[in-house]
Every structure is written in structure tokens, then in C-alpha cells.
C-alpha atoms as a PDB file:
ATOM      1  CA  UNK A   1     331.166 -98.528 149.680  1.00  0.00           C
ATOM      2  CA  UNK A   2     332.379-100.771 146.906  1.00  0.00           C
ATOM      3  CA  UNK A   3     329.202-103.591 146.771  1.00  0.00           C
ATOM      4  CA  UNK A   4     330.209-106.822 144.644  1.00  0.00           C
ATOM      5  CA  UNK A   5     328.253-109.461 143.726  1.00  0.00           C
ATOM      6  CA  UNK A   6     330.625-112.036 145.461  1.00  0.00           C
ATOM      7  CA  UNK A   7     329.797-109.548 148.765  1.00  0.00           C
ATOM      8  CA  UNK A   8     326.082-109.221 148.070  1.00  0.00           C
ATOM      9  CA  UNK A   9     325.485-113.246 148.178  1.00  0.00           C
ATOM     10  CA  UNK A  10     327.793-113.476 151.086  1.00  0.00           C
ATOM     11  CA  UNK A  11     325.275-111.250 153.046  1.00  0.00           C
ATOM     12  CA  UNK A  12     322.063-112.301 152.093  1.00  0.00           C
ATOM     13  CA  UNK A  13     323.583-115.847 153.003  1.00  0.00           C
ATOM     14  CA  UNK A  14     324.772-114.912 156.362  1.00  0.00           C
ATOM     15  CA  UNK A  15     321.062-113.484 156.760  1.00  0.00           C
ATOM     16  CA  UNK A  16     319.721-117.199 155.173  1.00  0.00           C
ATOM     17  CA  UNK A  17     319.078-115.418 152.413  1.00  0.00           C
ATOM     18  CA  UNK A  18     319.902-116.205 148.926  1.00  0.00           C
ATOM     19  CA  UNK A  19     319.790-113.450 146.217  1.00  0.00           C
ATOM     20  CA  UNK A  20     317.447-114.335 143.019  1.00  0.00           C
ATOM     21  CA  UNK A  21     317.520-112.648 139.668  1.00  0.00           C
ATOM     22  CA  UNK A  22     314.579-113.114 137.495  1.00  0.00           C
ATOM     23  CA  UNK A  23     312.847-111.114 135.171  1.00  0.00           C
ATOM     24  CA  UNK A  24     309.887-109.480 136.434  1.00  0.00           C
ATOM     25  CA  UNK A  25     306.987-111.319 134.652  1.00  0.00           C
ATOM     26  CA  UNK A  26     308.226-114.332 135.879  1.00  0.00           C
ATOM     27  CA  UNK A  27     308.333-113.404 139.569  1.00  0.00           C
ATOM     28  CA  UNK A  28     305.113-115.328 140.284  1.00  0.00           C
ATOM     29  CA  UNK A  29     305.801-118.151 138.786  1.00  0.00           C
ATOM     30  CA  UNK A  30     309.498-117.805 140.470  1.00  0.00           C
ATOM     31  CA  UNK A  31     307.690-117.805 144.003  1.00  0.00           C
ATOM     32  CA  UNK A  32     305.363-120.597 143.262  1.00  0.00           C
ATOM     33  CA  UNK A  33     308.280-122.726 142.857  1.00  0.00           C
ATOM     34  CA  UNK A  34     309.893-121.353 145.576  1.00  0.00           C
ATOM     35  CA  UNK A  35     306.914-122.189 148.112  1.00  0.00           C
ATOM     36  CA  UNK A  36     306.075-120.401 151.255  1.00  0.00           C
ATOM     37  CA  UNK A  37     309.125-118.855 153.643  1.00  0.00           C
ATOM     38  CA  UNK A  38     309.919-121.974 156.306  1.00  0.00           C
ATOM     39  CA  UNK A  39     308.446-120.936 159.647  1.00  0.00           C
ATOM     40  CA  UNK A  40     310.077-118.150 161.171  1.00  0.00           C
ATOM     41  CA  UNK A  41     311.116-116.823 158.065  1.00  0.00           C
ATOM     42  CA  UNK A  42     309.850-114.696 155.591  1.00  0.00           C
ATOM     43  CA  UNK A  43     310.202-113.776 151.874  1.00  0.00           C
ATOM     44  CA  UNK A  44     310.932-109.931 150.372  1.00  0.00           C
ATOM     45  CA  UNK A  45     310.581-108.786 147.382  1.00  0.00           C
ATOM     46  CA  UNK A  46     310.708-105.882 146.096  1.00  0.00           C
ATOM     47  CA  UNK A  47     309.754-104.628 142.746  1.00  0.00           C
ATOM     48  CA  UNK A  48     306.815-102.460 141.272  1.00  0.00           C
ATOM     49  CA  UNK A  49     305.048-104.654 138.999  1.00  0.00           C
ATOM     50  CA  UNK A  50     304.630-103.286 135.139  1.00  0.00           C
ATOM     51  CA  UNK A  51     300.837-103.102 135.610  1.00  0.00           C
ATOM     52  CA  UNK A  52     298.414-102.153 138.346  1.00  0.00           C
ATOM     53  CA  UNK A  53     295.027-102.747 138.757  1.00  0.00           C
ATOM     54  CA  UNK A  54     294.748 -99.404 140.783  1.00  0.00           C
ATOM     55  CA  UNK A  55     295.259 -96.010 138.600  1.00  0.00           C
ATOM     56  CA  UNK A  56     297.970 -93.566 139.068  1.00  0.00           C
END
């Protein structure tokens, strides 16, 4: 399966979604300004954070 860009948007968007590239150390700032998902729908994201407070 041949997955463009133009393609990727056009799903997330049919799903009310909307595809967001940002860096990783600014994903919490990102999703302050973003706000809480309306009701009835949610937020995903899905990255593993350069540092944990748990050990390996």
C-alpha cells in the first residue's frame, strides 16, 4: 500500500482527525494549546518520550 501524505490527512479527516507534526519536546506545550478532546472525542498520541522517570 502506497500511503501519501495527501491520503494520510484525508483519513484522519474523515475520522475528525487532523494529523500534527511537532517535535517531541514540544508535544506538551502542543496539547496545552490544543485543549482537551470535545466531548465524545478523544486525543492519541503516540510517541515514547526521550526521558522516563521509571528505569529500563
Amino acid at each position: 500500500m502506497d500511503l501519501r501524505a495527501d491520503t494520510l490527512t484525508q483519513l484522519a479527516r474523515s475520522l475528525d482527525l487532523e494529523v500534527v507534526l511537532a517535535p517531541r519536546r514540544t508535544l506538551p506545550a502542543v496539547q496545552a494549546l490544543i485543549g482537551p478532546p470535545a466531548a465524545g472525542g478523544s486525543v492519541c498520541v503516540q510517541t515514547k518520550g526521550a526521558f522516563s522517570m521509571e528505569e529500563d
